[in-house]
N, C-alpha and C. Protein backbone atom coordinates (compact mmCIF):
# COMPACT_ATOMS: atom_id res chain seq x y z
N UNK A 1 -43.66 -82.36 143.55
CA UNK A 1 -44.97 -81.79 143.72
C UNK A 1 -44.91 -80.31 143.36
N UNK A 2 -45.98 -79.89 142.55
CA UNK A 2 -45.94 -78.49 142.60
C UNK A 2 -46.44 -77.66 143.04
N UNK A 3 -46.03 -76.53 143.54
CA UNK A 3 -46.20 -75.69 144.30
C UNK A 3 -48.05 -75.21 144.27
N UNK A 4 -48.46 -75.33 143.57
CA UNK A 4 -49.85 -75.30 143.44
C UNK A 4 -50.37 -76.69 144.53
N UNK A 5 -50.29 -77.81 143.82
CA UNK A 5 -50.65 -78.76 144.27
C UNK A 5 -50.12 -78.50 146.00
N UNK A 6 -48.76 -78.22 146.21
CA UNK A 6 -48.88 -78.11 147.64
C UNK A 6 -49.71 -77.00 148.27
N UNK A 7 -50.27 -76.28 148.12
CA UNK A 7 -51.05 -75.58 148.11
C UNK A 7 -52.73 -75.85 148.61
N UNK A 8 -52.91 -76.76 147.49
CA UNK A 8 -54.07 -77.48 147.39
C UNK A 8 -54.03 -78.20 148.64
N UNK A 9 -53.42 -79.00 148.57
CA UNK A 9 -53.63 -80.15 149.51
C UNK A 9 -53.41 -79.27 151.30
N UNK A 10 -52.58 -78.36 151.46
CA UNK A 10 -52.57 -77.60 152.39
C UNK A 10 -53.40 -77.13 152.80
N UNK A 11 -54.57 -76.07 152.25
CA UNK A 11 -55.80 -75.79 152.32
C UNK A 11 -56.50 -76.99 152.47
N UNK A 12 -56.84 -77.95 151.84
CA UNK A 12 -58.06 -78.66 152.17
C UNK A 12 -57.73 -79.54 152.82
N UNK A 13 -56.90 -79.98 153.58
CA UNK A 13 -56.02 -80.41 155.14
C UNK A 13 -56.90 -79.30 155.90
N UNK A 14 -56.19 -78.22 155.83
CA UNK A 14 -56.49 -76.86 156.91
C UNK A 14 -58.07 -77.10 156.90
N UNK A 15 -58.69 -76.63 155.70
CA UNK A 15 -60.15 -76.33 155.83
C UNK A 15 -61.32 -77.23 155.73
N UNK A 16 -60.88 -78.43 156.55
CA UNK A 16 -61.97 -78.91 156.90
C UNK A 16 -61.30 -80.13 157.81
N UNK A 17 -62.35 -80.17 158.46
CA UNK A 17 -61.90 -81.39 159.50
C UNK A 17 -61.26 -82.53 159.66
N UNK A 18 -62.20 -82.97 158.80
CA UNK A 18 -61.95 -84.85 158.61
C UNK A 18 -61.44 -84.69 156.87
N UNK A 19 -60.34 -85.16 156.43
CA UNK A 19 -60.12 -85.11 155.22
C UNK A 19 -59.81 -86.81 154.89
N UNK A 20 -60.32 -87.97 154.06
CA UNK A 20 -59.71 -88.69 153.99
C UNK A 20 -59.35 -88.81 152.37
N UNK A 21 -58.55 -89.22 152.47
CA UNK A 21 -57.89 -89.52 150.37
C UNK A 21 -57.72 -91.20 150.31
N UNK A 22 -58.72 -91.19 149.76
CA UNK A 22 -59.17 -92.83 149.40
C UNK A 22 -59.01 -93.02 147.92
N UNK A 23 -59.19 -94.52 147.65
CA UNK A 23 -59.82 -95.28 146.57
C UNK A 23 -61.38 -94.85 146.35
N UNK A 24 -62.11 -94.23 145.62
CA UNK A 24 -63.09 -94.01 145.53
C UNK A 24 -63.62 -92.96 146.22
N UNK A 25 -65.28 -92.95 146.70
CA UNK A 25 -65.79 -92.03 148.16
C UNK A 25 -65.71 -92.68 148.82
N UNK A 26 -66.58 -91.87 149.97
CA UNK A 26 -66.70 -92.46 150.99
C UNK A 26 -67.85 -93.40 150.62
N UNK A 27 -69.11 -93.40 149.60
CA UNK A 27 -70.23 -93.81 149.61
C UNK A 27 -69.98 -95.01 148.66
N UNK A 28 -69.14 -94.57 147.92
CA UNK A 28 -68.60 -95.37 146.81
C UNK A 28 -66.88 -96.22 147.24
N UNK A 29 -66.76 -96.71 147.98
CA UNK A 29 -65.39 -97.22 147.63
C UNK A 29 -64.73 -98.35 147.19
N UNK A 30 -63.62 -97.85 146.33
CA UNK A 30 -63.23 -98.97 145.42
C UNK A 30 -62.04 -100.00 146.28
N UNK A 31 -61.82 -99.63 147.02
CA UNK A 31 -60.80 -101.26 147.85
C UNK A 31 -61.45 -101.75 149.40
N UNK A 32 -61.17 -102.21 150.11
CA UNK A 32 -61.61 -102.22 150.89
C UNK A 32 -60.56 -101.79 151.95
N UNK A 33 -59.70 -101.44 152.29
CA UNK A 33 -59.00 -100.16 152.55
C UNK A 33 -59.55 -99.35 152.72
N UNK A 34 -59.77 -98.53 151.88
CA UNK A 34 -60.76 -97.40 151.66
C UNK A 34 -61.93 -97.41 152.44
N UNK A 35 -62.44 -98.65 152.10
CA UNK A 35 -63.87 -98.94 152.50
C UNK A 35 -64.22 -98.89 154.16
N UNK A 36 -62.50 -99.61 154.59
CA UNK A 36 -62.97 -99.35 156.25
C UNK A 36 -62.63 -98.14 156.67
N UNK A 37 -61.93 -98.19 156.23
CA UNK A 37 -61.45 -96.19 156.88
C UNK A 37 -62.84 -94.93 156.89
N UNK A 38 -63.58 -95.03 155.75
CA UNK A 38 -65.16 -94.28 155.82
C UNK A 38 -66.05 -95.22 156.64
N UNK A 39 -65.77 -96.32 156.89
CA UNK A 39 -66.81 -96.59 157.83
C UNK A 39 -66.57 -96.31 159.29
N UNK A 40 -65.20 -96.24 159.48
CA UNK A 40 -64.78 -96.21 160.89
C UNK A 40 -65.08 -94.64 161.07
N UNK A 41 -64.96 -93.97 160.63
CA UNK A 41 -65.19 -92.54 160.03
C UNK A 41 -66.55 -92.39 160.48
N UNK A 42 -67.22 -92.83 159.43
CA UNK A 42 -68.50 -92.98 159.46
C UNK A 42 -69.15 -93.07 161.14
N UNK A 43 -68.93 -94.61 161.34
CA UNK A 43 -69.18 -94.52 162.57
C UNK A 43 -68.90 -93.90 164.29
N UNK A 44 -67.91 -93.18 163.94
CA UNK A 44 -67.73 -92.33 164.91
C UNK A 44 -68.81 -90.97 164.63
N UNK A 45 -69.21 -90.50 163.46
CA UNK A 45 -70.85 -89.36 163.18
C UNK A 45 -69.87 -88.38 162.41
N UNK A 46 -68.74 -88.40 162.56
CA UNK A 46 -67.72 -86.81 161.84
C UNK A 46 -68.26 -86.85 160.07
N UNK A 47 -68.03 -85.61 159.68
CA UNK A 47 -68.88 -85.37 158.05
C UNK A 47 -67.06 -85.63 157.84
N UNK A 48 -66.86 -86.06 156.62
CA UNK A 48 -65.87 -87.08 156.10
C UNK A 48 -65.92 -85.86 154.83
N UNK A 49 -64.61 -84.88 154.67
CA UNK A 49 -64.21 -84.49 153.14
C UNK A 49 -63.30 -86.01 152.57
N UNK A 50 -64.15 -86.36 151.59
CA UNK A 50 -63.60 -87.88 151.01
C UNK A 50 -62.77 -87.05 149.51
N UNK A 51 -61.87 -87.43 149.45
CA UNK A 51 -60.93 -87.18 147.58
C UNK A 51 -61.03 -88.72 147.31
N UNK A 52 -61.32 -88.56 145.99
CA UNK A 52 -61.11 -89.75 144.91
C UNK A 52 -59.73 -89.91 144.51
N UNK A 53 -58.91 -90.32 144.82
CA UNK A 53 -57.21 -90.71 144.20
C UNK A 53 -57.56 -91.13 143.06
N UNK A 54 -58.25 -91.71 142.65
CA UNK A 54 -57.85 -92.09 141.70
C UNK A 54 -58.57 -91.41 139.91
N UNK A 55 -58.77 -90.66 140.80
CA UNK A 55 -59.38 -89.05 139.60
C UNK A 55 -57.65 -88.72 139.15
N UNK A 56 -56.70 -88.82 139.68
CA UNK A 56 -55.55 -87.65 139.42
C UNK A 56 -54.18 -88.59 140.15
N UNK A 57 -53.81 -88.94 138.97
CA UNK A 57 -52.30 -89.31 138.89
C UNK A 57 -51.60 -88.25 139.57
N UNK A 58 -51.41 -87.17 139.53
CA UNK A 58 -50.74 -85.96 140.22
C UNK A 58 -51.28 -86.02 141.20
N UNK A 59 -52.37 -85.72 141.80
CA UNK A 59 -52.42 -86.13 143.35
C UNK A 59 -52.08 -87.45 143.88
N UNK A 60 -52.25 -88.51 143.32
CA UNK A 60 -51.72 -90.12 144.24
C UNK A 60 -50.36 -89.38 144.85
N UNK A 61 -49.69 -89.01 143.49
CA UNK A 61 -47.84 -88.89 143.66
C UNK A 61 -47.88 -87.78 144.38
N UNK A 62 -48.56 -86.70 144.56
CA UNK A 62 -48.09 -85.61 145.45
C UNK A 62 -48.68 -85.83 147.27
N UNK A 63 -49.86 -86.50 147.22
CA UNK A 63 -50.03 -86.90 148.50
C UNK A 63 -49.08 -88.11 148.90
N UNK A 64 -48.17 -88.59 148.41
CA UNK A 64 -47.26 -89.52 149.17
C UNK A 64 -46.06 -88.94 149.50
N UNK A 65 -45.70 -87.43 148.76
CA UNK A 65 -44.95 -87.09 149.45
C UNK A 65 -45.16 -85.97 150.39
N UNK A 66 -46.06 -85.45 150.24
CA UNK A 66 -47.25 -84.46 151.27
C UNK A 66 -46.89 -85.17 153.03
N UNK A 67 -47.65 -86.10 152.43
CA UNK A 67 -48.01 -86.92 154.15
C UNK A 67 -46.43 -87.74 154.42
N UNK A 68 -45.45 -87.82 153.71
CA UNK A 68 -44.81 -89.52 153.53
C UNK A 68 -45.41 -90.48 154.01
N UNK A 69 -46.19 -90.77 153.03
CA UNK A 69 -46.68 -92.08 153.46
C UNK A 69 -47.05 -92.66 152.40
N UNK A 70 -46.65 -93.99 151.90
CA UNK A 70 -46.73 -94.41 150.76
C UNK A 70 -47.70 -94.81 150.26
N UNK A 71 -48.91 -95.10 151.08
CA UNK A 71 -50.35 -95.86 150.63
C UNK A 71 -51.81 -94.96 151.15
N UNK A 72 -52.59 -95.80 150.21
CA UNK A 72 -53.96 -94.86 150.40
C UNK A 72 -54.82 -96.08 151.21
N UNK A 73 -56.03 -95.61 151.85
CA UNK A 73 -56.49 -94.32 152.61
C UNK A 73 -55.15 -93.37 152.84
N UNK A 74 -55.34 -92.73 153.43
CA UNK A 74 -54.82 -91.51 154.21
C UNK A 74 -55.78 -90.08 154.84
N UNK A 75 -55.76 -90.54 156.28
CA UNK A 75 -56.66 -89.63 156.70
C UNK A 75 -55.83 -88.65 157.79
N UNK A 76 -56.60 -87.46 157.64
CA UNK A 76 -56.04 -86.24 158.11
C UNK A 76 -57.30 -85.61 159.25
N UNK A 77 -57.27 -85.65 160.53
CA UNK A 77 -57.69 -84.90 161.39
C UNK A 77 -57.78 -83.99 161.89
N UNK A 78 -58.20 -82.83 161.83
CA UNK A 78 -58.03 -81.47 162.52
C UNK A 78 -56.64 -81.28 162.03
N UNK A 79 -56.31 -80.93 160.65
CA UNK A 79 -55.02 -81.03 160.38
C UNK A 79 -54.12 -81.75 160.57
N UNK A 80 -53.99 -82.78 161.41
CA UNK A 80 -52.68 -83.92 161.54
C UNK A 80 -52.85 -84.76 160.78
N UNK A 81 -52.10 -85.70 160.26
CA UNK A 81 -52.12 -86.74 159.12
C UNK A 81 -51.94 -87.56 160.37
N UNK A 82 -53.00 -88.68 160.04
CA UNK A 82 -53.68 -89.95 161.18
C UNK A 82 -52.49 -91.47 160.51
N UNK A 83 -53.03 -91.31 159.56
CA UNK A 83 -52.69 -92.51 158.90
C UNK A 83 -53.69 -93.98 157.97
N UNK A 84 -53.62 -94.34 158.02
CA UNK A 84 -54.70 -95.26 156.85
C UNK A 84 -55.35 -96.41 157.63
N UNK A 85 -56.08 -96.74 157.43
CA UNK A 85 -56.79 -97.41 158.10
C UNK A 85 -56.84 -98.66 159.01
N UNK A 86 -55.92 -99.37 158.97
CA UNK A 86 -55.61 -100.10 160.43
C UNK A 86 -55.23 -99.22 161.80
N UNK A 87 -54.58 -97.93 161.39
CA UNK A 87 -54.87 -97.08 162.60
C UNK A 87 -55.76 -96.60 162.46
N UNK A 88 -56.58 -96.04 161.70
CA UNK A 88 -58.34 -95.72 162.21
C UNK A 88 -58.68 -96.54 162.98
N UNK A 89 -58.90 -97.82 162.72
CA UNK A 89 -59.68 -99.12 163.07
C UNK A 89 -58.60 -99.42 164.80
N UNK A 90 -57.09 -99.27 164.69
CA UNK A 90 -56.95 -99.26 166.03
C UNK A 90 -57.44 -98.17 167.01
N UNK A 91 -57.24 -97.25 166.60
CA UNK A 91 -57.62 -95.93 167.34
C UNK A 91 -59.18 -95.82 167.79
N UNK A 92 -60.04 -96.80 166.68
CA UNK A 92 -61.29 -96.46 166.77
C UNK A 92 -61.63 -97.75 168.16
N UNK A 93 -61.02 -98.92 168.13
CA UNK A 93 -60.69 -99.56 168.83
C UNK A 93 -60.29 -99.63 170.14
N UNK A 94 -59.34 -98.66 170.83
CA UNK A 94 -59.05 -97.93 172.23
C UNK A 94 -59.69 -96.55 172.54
N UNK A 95 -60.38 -95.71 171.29
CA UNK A 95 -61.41 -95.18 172.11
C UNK A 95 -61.01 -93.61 171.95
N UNK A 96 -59.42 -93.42 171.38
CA UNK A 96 -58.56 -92.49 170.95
C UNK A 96 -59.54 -92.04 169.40
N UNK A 97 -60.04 -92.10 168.85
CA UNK A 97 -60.20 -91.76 167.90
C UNK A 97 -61.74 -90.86 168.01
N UNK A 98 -62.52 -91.88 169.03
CA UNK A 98 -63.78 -90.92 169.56
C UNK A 98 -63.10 -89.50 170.33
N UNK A 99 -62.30 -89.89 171.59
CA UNK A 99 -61.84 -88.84 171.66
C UNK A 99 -61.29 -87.23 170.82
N UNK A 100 -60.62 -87.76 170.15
CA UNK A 100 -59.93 -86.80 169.02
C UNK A 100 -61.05 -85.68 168.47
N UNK A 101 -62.11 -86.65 168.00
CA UNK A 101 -63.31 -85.95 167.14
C UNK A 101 -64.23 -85.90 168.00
N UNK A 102 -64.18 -85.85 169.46
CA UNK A 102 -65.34 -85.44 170.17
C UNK A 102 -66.31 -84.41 169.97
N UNK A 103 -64.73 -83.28 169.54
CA UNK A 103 -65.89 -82.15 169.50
C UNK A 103 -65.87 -81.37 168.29
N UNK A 104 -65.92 -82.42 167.55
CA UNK A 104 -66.08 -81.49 165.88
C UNK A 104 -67.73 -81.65 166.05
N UNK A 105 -67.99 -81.02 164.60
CA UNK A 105 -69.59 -81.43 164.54
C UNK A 105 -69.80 -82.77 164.29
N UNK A 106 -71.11 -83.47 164.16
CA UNK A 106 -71.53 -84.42 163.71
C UNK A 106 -72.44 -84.18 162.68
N UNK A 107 -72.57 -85.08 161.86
CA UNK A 107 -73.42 -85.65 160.81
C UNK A 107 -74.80 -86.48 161.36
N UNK A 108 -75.55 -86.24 161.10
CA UNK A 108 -76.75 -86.94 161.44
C UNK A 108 -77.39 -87.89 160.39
N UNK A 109 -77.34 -89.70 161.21
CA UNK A 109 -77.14 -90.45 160.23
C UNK A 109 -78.57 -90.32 159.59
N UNK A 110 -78.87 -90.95 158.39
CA UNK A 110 -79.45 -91.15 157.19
C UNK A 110 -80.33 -92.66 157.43
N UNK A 111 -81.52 -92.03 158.04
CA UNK A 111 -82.34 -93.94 157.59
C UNK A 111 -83.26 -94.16 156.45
C-alpha cells in the first residue's frame, strides 16, 4: 500500500463516522453482502460514508491490508473497523450495534 493511499483511507476512517467499503453504494449495491450491511446501516438512521471498491483495484488491495481483513463489505465505526456484514447483522441483532451509534447523528428517512 502506498503511503498516500494509507493516508487516504486513514482520514476518511477518522473523518466521518460510519464508513462502509462495499460492492457498489449504499443505494446502489452490487452483491448482496454489500446490500445487507447498508441496510442494517440504514436501519439503525446513521448517514453511511459508502466507497465503491470496485471503482479502484488499488483500493480493494490496500483496504485488505488496512483493516486485515480479506473481504468486502467492511465497515468502520467511529474509527474502529466492525467487520462485514454478518457482524453488522449480528450486532444489529443483540442490540450492540444500536448502542455503538446511539449517539452519532441521524439521517432522517426519505418517504
Amino acid at each position: 500500500m502506498t503511503p498516500e493511499m494509507k493516508e487516504r483511507l486513514t482520514n476518511e476512517v477518522k473523518d466521518n463516522d460510519v464508513v462502509l467499503y462495499m460492492k457498489g453504494t449504499a443505494m446502489i449495491p452490487m452483491c448482496g453482502f454489500s446490500a445487507r450491511a447498508a441496510q442494517v446501516l440504514q436501519a439503525v438512521g446513521v448517514k453511511i460514508h459508502d466507497v465503491n471498491i470496485l471503482d479502484s483495484d488499488e483500493l480493494r488491495l490496500a483496504l485488505k491490508e488496512f483493516s486485515d481483513w480479506p473481504t468486502f463489505p467492511q465497515c468502520y465505526i467511529k474509527g474502529q473497523f466492525i467487520g462485514g456484514s454478518d457482524i453488522l447483522m449480528d450486532m444489529y441483532q443483540d442490540g450492540e450495534l444500536q448502542k455503538m451509534v446511539a449517539e452519532l447523528p441521524k439521517v432522517t428517512p426519505v418517504k
